[in-house]
PDB file of N, CA and C in Angstrom:
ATOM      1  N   UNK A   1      -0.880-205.167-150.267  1.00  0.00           N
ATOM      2  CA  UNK A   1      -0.016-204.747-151.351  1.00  0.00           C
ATOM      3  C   UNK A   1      -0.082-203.224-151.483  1.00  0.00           C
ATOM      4  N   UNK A   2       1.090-202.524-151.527  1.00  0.00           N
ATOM      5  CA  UNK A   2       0.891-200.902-151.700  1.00  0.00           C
ATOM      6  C   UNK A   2       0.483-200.806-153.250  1.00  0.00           C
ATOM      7  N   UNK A   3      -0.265-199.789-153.020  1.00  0.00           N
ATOM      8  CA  UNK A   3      -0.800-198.795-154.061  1.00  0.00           C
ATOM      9  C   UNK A   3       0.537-198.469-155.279  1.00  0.00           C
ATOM     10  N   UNK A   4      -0.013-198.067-156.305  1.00  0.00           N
ATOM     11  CA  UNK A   4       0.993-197.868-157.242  1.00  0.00           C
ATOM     12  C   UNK A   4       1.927-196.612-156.867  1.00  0.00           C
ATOM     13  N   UNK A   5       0.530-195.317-156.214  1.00  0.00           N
ATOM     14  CA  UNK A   5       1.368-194.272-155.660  1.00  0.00           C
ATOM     15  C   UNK A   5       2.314-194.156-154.404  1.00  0.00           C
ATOM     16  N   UNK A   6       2.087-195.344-153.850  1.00  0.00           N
ATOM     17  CA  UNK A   6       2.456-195.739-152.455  1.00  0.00           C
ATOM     18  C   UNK A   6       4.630-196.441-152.926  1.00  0.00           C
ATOM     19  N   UNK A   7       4.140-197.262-153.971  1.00  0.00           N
ATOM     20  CA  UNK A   7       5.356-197.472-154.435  1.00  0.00           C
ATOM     21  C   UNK A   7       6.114-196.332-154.893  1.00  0.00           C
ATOM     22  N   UNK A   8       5.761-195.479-155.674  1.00  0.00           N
ATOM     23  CA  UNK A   8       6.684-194.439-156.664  1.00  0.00           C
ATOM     24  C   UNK A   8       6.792-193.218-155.050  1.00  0.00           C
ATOM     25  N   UNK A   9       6.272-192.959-154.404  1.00  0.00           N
ATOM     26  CA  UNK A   9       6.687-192.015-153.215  1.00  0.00           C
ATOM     27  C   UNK A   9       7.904-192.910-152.774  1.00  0.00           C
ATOM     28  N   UNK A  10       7.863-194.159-152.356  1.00  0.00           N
ATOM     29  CA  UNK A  10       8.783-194.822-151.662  1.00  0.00           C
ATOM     30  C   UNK A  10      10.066-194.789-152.561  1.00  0.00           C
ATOM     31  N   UNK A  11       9.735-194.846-153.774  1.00  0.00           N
ATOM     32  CA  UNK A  11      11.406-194.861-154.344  1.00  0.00           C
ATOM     33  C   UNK A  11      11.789-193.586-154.364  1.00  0.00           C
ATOM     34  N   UNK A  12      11.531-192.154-154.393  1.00  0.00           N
ATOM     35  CA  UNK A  12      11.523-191.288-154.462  1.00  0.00           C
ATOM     36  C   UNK A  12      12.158-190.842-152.984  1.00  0.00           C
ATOM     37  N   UNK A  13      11.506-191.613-151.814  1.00  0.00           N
ATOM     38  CA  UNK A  13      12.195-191.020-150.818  1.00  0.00           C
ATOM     39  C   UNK A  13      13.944-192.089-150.688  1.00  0.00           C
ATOM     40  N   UNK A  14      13.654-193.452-151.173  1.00  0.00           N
ATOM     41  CA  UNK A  14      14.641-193.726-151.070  1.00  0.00           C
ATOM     42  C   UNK A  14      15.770-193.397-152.115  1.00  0.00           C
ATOM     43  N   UNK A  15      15.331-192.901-152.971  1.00  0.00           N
ATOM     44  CA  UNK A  15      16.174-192.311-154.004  1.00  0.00           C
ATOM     45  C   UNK A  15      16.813-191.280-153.277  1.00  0.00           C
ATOM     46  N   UNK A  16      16.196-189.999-152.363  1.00  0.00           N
ATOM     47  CA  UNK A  16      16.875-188.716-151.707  1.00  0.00           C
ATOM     48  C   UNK A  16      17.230-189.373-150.658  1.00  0.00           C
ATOM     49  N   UNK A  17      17.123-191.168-150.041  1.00  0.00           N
ATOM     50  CA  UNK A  17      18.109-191.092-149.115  1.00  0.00           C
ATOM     51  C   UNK A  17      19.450-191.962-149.713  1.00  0.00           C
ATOM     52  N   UNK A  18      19.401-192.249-150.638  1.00  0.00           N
ATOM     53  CA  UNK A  18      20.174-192.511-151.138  1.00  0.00           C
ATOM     54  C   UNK A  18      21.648-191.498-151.757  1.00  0.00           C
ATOM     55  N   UNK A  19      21.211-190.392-152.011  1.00  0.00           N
ATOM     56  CA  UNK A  19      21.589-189.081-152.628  1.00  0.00           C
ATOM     57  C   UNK A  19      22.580-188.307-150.938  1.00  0.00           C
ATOM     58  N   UNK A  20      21.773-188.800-150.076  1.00  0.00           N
ATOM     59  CA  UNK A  20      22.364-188.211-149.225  1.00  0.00           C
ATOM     60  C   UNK A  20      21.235-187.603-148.050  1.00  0.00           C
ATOM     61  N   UNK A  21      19.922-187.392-148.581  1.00  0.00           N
ATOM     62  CA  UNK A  21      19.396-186.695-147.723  1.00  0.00           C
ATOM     63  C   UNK A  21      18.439-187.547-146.539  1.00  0.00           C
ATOM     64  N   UNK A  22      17.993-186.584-145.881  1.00  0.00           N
ATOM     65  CA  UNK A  22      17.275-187.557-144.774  1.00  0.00           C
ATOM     66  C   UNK A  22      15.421-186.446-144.457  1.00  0.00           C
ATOM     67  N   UNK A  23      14.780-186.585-144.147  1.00  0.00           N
ATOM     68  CA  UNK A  23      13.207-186.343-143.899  1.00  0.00           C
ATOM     69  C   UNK A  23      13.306-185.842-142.833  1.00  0.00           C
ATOM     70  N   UNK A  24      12.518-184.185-142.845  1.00  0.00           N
ATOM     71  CA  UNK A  24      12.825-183.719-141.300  1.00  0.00           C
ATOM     72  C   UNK A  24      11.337-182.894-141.436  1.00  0.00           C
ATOM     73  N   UNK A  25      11.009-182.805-140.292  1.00  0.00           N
ATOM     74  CA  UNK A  25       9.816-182.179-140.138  1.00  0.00           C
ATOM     75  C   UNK A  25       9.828-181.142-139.119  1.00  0.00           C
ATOM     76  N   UNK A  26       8.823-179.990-139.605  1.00  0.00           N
ATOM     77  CA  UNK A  26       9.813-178.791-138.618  1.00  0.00           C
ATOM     78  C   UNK A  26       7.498-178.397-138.376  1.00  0.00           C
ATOM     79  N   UNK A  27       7.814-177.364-137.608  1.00  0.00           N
ATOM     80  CA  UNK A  27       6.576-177.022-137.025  1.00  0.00           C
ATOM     81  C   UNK A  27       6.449-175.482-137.289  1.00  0.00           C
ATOM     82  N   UNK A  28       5.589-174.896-138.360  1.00  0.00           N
ATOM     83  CA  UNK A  28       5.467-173.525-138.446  1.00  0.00           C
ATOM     84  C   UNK A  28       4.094-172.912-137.910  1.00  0.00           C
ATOM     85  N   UNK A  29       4.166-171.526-137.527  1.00  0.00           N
ATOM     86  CA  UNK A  29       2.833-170.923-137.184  1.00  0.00           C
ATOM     87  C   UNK A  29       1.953-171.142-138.340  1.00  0.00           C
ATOM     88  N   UNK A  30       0.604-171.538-138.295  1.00  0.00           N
ATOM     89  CA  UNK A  30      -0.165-171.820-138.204  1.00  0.00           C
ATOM     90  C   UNK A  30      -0.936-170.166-139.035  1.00  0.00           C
ATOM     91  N   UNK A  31      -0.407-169.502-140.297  1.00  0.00           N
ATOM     92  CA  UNK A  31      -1.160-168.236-141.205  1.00  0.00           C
ATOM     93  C   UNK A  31      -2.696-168.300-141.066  1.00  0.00           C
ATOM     94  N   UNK A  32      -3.388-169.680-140.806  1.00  0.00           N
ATOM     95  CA  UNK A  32      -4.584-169.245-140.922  1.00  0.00           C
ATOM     96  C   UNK A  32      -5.321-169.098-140.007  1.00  0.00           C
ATOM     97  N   UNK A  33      -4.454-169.103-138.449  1.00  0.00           N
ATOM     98  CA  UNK A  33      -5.219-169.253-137.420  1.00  0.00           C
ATOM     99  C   UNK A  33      -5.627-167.577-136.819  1.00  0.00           C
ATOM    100  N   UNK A  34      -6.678-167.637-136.743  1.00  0.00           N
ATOM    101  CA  UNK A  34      -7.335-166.039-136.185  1.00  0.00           C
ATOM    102  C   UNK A  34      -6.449-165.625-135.188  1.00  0.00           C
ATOM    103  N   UNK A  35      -6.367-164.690-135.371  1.00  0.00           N
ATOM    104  CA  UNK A  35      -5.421-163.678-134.363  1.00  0.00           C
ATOM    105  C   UNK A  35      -3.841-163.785-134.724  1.00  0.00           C
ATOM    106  N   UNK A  36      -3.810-164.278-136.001  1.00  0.00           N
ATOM    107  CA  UNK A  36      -2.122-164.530-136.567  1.00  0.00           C
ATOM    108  C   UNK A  36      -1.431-163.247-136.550  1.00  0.00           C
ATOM    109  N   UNK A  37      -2.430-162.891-137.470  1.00  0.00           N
ATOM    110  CA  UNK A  37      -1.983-161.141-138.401  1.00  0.00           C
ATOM    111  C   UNK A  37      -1.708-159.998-137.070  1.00  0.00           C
ATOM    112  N   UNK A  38      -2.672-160.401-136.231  1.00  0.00           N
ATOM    113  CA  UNK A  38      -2.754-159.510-134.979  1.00  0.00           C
ATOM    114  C   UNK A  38      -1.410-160.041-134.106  1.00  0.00           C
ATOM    115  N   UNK A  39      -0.845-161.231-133.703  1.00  0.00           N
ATOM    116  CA  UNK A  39       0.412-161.277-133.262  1.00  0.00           C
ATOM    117  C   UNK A  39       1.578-160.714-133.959  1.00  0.00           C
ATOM    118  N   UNK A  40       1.266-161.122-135.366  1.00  0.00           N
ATOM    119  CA  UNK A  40       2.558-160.211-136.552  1.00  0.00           C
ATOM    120  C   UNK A  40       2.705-159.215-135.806  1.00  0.00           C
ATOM    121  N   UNK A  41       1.397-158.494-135.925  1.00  0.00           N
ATOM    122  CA  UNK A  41       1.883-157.106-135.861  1.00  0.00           C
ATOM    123  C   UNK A  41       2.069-156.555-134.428  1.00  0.00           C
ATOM    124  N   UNK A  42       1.775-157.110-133.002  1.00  0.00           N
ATOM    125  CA  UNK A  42       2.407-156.890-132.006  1.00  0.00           C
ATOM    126  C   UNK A  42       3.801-157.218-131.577  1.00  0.00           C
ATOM    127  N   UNK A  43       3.859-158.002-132.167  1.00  0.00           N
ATOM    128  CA  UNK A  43       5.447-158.445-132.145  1.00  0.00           C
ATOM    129  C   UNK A  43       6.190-157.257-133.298  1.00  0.00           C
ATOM    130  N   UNK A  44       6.086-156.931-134.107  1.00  0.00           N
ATOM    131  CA  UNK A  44       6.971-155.937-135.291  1.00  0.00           C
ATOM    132  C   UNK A  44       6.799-154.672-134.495  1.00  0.00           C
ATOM    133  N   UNK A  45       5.668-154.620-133.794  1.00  0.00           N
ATOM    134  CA  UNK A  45       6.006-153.067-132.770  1.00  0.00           C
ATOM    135  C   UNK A  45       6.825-153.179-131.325  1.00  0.00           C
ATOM    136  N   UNK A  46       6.762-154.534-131.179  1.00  0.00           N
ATOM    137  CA  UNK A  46       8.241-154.813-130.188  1.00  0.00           C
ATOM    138  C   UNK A  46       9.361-154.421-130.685  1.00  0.00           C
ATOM    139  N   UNK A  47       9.537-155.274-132.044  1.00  0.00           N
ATOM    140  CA  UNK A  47      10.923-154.933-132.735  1.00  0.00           C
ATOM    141  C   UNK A  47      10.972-153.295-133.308  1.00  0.00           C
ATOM    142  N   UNK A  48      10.793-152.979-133.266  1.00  0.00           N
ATOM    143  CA  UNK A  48      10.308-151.626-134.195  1.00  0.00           C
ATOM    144  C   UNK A  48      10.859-150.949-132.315  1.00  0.00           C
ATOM    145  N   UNK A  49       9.988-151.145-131.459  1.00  0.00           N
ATOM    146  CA  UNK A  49      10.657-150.220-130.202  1.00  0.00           C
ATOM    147  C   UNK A  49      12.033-150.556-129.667  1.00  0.00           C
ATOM    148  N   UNK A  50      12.645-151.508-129.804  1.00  0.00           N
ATOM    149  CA  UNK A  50      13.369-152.209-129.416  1.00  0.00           C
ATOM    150  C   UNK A  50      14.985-151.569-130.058  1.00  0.00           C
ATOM    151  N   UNK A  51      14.270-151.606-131.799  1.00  0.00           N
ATOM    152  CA  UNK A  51      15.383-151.155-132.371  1.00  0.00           C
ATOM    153  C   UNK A  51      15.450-149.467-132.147  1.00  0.00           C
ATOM    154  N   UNK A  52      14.404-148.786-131.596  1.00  0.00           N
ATOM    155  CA  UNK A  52      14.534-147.465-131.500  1.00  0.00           C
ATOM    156  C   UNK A  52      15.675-147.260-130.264  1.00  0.00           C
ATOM    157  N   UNK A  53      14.757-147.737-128.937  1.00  0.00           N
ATOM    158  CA  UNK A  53      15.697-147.836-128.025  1.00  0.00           C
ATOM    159  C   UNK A  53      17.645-148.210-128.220  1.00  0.00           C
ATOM    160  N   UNK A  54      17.644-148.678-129.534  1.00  0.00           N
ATOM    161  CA  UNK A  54      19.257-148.920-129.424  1.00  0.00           C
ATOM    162  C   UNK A  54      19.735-148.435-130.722  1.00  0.00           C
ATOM    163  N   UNK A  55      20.302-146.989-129.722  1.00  0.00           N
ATOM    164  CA  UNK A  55      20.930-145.878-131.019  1.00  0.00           C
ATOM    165  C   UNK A  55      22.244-146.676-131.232  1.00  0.00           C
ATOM    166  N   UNK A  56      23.018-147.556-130.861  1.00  0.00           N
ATOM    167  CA  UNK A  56      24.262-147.777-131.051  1.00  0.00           C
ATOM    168  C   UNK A  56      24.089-148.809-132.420  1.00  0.00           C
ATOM    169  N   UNK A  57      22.765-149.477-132.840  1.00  0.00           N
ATOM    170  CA  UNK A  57      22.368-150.616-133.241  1.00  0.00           C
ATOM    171  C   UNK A  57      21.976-149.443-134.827  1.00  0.00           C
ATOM    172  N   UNK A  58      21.345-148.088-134.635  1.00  0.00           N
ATOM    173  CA  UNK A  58      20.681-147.462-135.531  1.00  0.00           C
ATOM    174  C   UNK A  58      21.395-147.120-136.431  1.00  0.00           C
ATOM    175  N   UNK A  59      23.187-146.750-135.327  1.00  0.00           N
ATOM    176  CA  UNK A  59      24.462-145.987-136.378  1.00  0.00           C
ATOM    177  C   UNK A  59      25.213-146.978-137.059  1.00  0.00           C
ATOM    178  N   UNK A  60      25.037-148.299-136.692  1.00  0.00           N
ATOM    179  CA  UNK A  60      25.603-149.353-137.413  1.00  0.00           C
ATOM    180  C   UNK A  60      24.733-149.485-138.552  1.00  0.00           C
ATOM    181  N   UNK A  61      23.259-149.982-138.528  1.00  0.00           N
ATOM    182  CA  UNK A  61      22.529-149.497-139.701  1.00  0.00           C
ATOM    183  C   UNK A  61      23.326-148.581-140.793  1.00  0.00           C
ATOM    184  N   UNK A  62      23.181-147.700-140.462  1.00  0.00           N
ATOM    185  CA  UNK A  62      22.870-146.410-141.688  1.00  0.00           C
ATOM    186  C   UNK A  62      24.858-146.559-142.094  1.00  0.00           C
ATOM    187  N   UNK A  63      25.333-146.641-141.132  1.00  0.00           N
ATOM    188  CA  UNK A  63      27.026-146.590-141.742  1.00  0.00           C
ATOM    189  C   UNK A  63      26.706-148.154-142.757  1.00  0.00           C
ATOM    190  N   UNK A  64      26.406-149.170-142.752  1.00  0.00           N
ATOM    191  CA  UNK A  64      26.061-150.476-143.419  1.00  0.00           C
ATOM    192  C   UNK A  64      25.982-150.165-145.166  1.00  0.00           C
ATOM    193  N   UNK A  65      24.293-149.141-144.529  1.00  0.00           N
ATOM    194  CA  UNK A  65      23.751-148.602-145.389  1.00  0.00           C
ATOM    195  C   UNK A  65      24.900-147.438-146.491  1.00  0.00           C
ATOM    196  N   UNK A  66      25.235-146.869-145.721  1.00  0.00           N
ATOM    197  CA  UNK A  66      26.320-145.994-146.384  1.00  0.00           C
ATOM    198  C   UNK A  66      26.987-146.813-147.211  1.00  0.00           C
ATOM    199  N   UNK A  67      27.596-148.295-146.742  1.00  0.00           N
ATOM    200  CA  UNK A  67      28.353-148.783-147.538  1.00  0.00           C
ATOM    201  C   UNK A  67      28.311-149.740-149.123  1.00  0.00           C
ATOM    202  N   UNK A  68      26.857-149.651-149.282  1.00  0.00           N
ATOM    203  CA  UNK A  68      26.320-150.455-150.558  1.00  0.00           C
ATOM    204  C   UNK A  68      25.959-149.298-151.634  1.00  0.00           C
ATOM    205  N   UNK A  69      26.181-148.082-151.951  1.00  0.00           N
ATOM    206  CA  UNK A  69      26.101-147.793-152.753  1.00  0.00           C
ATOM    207  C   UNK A  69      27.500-148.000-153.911  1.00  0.00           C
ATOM    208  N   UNK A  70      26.089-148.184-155.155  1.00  0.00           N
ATOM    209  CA  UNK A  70      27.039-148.709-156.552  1.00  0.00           C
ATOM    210  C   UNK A  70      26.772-150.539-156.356  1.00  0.00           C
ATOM    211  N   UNK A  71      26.318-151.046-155.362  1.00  0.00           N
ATOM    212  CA  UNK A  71      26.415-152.510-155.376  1.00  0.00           C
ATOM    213  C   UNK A  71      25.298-152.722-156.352  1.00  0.00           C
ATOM    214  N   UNK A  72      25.234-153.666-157.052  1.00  0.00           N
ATOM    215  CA  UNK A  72      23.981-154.246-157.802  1.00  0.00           C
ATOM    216  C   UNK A  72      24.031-156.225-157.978  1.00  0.00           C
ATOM    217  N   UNK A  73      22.972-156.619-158.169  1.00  0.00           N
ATOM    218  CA  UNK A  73      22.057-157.673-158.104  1.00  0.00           C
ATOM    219  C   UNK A  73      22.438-158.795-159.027  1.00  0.00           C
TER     220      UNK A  73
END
């Protein structure tokens, strides 16, 4: 016989599949694994050279940039 909590999860999921939705499970890095912080940051100095190397990418930037002043939140 399920558990009382075993029941109220089950209506709950069949309630959101009922609603429309469906259960998906996705796979993220892993924040607490040693050497995380240290990939962050070799990878952001890829991107970081990457975007230097492409001046055509830098003037689209800043014209972008040019174009949000006066915008607000």
């Amino acid at each position: 016989m399920p558990t009382p909590v075993a029941v109220r999860v089950q209506k709950r999921r069949d309630a959101l599949r009922t609603a429309g939705l469906r259960p998906v499970q996705i796979w993220v890095p892993d924040t607490r694994r040693p050497g995380f912080a240290a990939e962050c940051k070799r990878q952001s100095k890829l991107a970081l050279e990457a975007d230097k190397a492409d001046a055509e990418m830098l003037e689209f930037m800043d014209a972008v940039l040019s174009d949000v002043d006066g915008w607000s939140a």
